[in-house]
N, C-alpha and C. Protein backbone atom coordinates (compact mmCIF):
# COMPACT_ATOMS: atom_id res chain seq x y z
N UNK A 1 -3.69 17.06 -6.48
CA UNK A 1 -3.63 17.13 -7.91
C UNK A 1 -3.98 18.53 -8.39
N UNK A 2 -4.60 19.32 -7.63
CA UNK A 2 -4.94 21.05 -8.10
C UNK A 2 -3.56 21.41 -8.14
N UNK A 3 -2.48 21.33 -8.11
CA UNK A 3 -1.30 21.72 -8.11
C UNK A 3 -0.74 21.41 -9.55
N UNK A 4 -0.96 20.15 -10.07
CA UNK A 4 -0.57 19.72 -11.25
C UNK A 4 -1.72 20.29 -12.03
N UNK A 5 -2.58 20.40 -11.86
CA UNK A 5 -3.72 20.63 -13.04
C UNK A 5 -3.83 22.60 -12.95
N UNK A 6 -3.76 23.04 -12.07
CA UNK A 6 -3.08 24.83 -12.14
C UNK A 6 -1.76 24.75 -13.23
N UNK A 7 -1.16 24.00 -13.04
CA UNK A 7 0.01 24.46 -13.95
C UNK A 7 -0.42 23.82 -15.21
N UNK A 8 -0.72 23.15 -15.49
CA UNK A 8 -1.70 22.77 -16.69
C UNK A 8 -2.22 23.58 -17.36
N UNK A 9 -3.17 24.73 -16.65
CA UNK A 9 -4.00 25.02 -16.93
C UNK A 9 -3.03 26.73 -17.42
N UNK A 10 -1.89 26.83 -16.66
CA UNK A 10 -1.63 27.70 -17.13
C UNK A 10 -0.38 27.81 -18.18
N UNK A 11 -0.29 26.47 -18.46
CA UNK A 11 0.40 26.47 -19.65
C UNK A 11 1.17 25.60 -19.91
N UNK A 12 1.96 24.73 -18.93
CA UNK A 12 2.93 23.58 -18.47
C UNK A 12 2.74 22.73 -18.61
N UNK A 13 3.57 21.83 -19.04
CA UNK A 13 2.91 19.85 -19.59
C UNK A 13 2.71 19.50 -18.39
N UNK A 14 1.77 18.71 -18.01
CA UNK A 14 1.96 18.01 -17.01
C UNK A 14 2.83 16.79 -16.34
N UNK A 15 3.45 16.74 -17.13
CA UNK A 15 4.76 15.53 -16.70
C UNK A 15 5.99 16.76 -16.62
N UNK A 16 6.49 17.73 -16.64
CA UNK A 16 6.90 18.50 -16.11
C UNK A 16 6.04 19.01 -14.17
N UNK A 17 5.48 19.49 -14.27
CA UNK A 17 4.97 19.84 -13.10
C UNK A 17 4.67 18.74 -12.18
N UNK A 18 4.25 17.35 -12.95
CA UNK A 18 4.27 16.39 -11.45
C UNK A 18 5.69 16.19 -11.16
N UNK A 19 6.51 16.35 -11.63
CA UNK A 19 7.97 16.32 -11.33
C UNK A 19 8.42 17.31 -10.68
N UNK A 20 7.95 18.65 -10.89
CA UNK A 20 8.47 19.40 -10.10
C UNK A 20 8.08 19.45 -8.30
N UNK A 21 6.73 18.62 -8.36
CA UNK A 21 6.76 17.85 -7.42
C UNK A 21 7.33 16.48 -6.30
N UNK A 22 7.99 16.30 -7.72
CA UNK A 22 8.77 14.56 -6.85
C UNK A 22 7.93 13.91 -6.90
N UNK A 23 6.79 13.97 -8.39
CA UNK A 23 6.20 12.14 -8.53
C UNK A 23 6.05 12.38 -9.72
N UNK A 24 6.41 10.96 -10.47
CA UNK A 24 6.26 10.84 -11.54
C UNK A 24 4.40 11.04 -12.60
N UNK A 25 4.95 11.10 -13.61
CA UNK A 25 3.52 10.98 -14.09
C UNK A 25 2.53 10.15 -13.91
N UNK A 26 2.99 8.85 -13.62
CA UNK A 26 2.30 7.86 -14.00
C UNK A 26 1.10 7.99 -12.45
N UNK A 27 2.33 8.28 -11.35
CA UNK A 27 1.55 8.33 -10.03
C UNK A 27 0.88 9.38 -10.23
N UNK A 28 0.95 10.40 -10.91
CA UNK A 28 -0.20 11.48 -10.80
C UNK A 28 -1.41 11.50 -11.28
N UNK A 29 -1.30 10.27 -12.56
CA UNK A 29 -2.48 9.51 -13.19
C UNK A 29 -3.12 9.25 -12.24
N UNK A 30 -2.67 7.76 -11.34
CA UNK A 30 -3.28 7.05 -10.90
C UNK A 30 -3.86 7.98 -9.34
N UNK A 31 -2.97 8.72 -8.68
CA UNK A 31 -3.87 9.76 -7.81
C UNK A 31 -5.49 10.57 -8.54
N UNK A 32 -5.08 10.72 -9.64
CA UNK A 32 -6.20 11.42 -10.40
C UNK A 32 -7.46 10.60 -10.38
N UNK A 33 -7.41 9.42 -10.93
CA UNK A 33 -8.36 8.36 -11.13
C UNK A 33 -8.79 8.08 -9.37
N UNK A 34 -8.02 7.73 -8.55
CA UNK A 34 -8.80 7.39 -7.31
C UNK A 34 -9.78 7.71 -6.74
N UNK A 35 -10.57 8.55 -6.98
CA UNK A 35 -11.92 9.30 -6.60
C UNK A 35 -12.97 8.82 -7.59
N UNK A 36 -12.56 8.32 -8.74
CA UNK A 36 -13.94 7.76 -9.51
C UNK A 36 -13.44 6.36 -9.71
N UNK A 37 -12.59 5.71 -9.62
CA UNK A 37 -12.37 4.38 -10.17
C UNK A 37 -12.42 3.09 -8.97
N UNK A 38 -12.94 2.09 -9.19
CA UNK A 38 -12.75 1.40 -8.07
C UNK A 38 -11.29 0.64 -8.08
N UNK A 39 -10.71 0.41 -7.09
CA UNK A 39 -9.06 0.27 -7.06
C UNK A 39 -9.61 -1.55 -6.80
N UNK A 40 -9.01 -2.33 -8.14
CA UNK A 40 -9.52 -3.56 -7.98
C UNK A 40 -8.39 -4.61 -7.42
N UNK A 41 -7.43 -3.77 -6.77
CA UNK A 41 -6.35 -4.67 -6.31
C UNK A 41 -7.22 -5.88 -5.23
N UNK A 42 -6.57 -6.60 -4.66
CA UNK A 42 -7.19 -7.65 -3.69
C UNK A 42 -6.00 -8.02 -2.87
N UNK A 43 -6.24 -8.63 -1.40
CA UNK A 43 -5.17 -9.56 -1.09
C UNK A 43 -5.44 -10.89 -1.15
N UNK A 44 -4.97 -11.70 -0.56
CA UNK A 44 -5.28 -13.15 -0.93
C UNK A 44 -6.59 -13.65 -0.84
N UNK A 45 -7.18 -14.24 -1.48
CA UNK A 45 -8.43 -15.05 -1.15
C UNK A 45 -8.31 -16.18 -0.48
N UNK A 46 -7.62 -16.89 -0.57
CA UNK A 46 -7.44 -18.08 -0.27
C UNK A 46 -6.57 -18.32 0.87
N UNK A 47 -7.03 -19.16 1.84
CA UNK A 47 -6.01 -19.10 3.14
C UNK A 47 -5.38 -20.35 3.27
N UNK A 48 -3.96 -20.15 3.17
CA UNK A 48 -2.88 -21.20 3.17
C UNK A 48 -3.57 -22.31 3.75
N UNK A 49 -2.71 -23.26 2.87
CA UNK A 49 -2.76 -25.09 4.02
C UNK A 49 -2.32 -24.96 4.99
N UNK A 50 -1.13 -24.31 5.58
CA UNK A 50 -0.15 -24.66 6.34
C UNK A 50 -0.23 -23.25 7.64
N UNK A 51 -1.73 -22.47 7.76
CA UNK A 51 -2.22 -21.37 8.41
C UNK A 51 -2.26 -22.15 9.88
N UNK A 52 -1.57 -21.47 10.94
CA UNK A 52 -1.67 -21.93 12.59
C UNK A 52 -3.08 -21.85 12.79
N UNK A 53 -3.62 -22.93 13.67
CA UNK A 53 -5.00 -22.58 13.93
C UNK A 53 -4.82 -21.66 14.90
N UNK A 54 -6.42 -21.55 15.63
CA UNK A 54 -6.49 -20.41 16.26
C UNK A 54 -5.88 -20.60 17.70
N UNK A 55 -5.71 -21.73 18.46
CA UNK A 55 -5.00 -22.09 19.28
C UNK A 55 -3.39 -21.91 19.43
N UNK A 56 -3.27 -22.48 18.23
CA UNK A 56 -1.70 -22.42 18.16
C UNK A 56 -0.78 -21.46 18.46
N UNK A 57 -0.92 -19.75 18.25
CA UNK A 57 -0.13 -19.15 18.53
C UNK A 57 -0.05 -18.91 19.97
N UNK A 58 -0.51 -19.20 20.62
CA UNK A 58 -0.90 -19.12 22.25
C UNK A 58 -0.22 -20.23 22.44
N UNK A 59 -0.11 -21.21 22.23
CA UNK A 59 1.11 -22.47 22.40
C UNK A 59 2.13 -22.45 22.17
N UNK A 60 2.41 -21.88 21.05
CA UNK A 60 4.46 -21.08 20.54
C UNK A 60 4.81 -19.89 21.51
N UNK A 61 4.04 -19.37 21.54
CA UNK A 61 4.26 -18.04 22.67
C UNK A 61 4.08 -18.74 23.75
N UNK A 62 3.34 -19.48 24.93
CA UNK A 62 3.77 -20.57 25.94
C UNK A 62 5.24 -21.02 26.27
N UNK A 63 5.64 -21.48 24.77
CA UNK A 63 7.03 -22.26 24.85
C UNK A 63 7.70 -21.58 24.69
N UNK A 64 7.60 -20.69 23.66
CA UNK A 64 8.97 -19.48 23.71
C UNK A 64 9.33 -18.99 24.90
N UNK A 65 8.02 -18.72 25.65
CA UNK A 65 8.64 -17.90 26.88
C UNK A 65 8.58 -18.41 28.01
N UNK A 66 8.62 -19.88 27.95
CA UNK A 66 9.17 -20.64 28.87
C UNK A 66 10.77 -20.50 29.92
N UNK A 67 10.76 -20.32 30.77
CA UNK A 67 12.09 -20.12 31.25
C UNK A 67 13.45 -20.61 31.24
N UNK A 68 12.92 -21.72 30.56
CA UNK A 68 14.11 -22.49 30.27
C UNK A 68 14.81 -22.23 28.97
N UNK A 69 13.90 -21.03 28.20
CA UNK A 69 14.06 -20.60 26.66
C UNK A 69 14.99 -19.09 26.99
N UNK A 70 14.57 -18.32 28.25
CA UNK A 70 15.00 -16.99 28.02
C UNK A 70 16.54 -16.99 28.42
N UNK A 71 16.90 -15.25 27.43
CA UNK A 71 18.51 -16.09 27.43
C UNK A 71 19.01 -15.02 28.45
């Protein structure tokens, strides 16, 4: 962001200069903010009904590569 904020500083809008970069303004916002803001995105909390237990993928991979499966 010292790249966008130099040309700022020396005279240039800044939605010009993050462009002359190849990112829009909005991403130059949100690069700006990442050092003081906490990023409150999340991934799921909640873990599906329908989640393989912990056994299970060791049983599909068993059968898949059963010999009677490979082609």
């Amino acid at each position: 962001m010292t790249l966008v904020d130099e040309a700022a500083h020396a005279g240039a809008r800044r939605e010009r200069a993050a462009a002359q970069l190849g990112l829009t303004w909005r991403t130059a916002q949100r690069w700006r903010g990442a050092g003081s803001a906490i990023d409150g995105r999340h991934g799921p909390r909640l873990i599906p009904h329908n989640r393989l237990s912990d056994t299970e993928p060791a049983k599909l991979l068993a059968l898949a590569n059963r010999p009677d499966y490979r082609g």
